[in-house]
C-alpha atoms as a PDB file:
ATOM      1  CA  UNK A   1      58.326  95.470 -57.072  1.00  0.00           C
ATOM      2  CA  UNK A   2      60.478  96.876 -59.966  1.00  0.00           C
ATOM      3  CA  UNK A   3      59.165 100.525 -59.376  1.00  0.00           C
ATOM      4  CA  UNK A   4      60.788 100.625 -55.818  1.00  0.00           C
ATOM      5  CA  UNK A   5      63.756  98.282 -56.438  1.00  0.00           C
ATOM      6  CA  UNK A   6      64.493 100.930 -59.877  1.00  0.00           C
ATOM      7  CA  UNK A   7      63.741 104.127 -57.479  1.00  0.00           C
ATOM      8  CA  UNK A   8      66.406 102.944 -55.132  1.00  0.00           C
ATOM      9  CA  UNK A   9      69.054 101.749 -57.694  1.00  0.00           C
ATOM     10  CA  UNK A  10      68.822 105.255 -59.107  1.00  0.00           C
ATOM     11  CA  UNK A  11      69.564 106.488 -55.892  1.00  0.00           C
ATOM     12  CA  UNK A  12      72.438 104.392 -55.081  1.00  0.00           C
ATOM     13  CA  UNK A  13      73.872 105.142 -58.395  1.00  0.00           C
ATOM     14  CA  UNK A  14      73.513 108.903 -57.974  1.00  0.00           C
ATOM     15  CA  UNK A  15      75.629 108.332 -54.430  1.00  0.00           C
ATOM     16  CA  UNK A  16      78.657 108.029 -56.728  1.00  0.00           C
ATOM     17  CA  UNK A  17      79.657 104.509 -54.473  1.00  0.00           C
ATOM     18  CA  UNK A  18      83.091 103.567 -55.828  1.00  0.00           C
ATOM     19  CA  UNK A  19      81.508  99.504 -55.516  1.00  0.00           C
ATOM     20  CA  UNK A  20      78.267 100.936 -57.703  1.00  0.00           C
ATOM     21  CA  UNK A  21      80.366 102.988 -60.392  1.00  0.00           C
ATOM     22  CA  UNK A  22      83.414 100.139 -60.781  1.00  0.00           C
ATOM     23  CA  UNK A  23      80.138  97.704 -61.138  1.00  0.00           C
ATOM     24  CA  UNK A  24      78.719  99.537 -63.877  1.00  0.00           C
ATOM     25  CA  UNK A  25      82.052 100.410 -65.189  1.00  0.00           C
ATOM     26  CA  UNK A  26      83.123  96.489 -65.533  1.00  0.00           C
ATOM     27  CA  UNK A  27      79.632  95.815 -66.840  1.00  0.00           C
ATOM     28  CA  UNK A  28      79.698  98.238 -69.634  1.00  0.00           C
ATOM     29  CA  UNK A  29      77.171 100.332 -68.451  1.00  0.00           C
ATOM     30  CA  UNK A  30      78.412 103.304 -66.559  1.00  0.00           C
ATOM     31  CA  UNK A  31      76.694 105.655 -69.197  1.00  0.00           C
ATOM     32  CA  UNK A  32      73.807 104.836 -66.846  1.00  0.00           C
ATOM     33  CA  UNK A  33      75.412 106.939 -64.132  1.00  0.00           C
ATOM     34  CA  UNK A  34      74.688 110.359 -66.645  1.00  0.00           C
ATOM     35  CA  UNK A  35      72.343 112.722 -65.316  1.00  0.00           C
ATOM     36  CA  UNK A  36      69.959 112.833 -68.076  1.00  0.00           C
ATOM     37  CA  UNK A  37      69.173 109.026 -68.521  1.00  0.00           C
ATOM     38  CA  UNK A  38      69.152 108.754 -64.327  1.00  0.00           C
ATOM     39  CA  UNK A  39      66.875 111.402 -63.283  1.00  0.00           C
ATOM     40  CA  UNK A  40      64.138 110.424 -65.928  1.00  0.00           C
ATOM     41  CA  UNK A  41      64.109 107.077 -64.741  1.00  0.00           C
ATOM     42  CA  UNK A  42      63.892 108.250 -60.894  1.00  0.00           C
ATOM     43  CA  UNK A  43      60.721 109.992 -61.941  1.00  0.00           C
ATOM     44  CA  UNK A  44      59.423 107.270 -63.948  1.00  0.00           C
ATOM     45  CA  UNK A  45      60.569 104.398 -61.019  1.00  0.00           C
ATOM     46  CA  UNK A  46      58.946 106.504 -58.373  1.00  0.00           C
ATOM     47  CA  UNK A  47      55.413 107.578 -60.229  1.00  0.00           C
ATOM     48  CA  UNK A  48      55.256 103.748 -60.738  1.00  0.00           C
ATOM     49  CA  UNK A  49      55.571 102.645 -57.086  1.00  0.00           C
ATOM     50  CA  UNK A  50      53.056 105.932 -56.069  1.00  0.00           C
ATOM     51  CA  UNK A  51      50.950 104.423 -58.953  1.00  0.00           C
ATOM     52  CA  UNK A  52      50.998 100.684 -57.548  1.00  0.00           C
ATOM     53  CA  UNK A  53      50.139 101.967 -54.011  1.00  0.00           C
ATOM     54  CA  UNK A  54      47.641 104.587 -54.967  1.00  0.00           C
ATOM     55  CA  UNK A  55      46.053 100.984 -56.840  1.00  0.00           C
ATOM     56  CA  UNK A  56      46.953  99.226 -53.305  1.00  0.00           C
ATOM     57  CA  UNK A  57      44.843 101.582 -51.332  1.00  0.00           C
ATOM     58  CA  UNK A  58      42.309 101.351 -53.779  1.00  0.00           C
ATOM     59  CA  UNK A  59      41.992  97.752 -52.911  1.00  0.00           C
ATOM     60  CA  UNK A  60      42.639  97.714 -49.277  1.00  0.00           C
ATOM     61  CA  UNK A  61      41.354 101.469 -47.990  1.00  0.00           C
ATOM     62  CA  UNK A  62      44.344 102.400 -45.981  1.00  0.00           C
ATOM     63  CA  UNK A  63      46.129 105.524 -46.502  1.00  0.00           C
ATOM     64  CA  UNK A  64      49.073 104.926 -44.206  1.00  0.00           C
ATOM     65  CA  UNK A  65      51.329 103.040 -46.908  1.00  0.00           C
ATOM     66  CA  UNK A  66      50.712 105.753 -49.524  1.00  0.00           C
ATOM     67  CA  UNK A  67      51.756 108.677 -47.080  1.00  0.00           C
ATOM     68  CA  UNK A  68      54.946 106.748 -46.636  1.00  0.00           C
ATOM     69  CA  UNK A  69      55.767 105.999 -50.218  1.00  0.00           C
ATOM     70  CA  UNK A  70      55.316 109.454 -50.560  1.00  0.00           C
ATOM     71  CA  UNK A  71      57.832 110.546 -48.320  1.00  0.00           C
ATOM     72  CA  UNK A  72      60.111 107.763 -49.456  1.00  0.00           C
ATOM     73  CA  UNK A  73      59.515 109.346 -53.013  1.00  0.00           C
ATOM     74  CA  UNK A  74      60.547 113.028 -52.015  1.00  0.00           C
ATOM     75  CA  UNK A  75      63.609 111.715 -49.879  1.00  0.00           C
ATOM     76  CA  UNK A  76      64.677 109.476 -53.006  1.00  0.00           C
ATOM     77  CA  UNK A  77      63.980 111.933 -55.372  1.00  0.00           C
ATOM     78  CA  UNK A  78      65.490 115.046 -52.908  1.00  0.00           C
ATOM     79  CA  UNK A  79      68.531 112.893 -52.584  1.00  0.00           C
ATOM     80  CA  UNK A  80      69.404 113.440 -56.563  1.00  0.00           C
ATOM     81  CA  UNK A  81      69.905 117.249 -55.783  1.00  0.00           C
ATOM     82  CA  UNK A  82      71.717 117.123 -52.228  1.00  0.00           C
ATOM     83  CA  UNK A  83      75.194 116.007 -51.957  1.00  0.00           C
ATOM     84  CA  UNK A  84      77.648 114.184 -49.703  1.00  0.00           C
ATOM     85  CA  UNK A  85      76.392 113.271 -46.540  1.00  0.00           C
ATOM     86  CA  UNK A  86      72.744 114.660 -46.395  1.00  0.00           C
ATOM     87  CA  UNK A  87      72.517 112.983 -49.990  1.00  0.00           C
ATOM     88  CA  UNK A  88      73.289 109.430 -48.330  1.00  0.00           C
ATOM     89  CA  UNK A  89      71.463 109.982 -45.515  1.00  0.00           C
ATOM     90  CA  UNK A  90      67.791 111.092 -47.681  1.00  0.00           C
ATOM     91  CA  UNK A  91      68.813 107.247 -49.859  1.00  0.00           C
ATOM     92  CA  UNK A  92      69.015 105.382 -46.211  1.00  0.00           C
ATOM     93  CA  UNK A  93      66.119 106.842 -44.792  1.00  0.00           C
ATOM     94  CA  UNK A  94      63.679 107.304 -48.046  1.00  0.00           C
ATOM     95  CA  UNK A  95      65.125 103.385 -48.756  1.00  0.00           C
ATOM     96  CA  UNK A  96      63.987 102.360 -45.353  1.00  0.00           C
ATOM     97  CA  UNK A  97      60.594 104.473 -45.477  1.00  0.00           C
ATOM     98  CA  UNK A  98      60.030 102.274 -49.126  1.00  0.00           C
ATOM     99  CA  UNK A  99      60.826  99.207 -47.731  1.00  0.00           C
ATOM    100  CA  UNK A 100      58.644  99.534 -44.710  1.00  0.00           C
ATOM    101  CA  UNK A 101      55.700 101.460 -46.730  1.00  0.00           C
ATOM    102  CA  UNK A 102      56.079  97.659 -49.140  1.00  0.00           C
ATOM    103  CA  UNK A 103      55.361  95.466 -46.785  1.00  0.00           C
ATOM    104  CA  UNK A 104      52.715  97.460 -45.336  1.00  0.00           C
ATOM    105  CA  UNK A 105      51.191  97.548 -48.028  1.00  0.00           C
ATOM    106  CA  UNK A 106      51.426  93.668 -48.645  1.00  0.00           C
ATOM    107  CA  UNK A 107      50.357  92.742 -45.151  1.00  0.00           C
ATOM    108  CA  UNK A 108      47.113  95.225 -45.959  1.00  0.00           C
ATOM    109  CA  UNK A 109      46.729  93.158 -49.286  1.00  0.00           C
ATOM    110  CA  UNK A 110      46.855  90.001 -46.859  1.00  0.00           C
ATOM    111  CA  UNK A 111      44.784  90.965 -44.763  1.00  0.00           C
ATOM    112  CA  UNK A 112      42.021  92.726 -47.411  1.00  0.00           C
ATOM    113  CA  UNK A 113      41.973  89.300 -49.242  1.00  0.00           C
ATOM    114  CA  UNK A 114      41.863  87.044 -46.167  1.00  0.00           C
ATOM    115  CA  UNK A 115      38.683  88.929 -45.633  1.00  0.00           C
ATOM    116  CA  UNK A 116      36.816  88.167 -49.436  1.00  0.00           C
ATOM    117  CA  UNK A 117      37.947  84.575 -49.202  1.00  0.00           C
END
């Protein structure tokens, strides 16, 4: 879970939110909002979510939930390089596509262990 949850507080962060940047400001850690500790850590928080579902469908044999973290992965990571609205719009939707690719994933989990037991 900290793969996606990292992946999409990158993303937020790199949305420039007033609430996200006084956050980190009050916090002492707006130095996290520089491009060159952010966009490493995209890469690293998405090749760790691909990672755990490539190792989900490994376990379970569906390909669906991959294919979407995929896509969530190129919106999320897409999203760092567009800006203003189509920016915000890639986080929603590539937020929403990881979301929905997670518990698909878990349900196939479920459902793949329900089976051995």
């Amino acid at each position: 879970m900290i793969g996606p949850l990292g992946s999409i507080m990158c993303a937020v962060v790199c949305l420039g939110l007033p609430m996200v940047s006084g956050t980190l400001g009050v916090a002492g850690i707006s130095f996290l909002r520089d491009d060159w500790i952010l966009i490493p850590f995209e890469i690293l928080c998405c090749g760790a979510f691909l990672w755990t579902f490539e190792r989900g469908r490994q376990a379970h044999g569906r390909l669906s939930a991959v294919l979407l973290a995929f896509a969530a992965a190129g919106m999320l990571l897409g999203s760092m390089l567009l800006t203003g609205i189509r920016s915000k719009t890639a986080v929603v939707f590539g937020s929403i596509l990881l979301i929905v690719a997670t518990a698909l994933n878990q349900l196939f989990l479920r459902k793949c262990l329900l089976h051995v037991a």
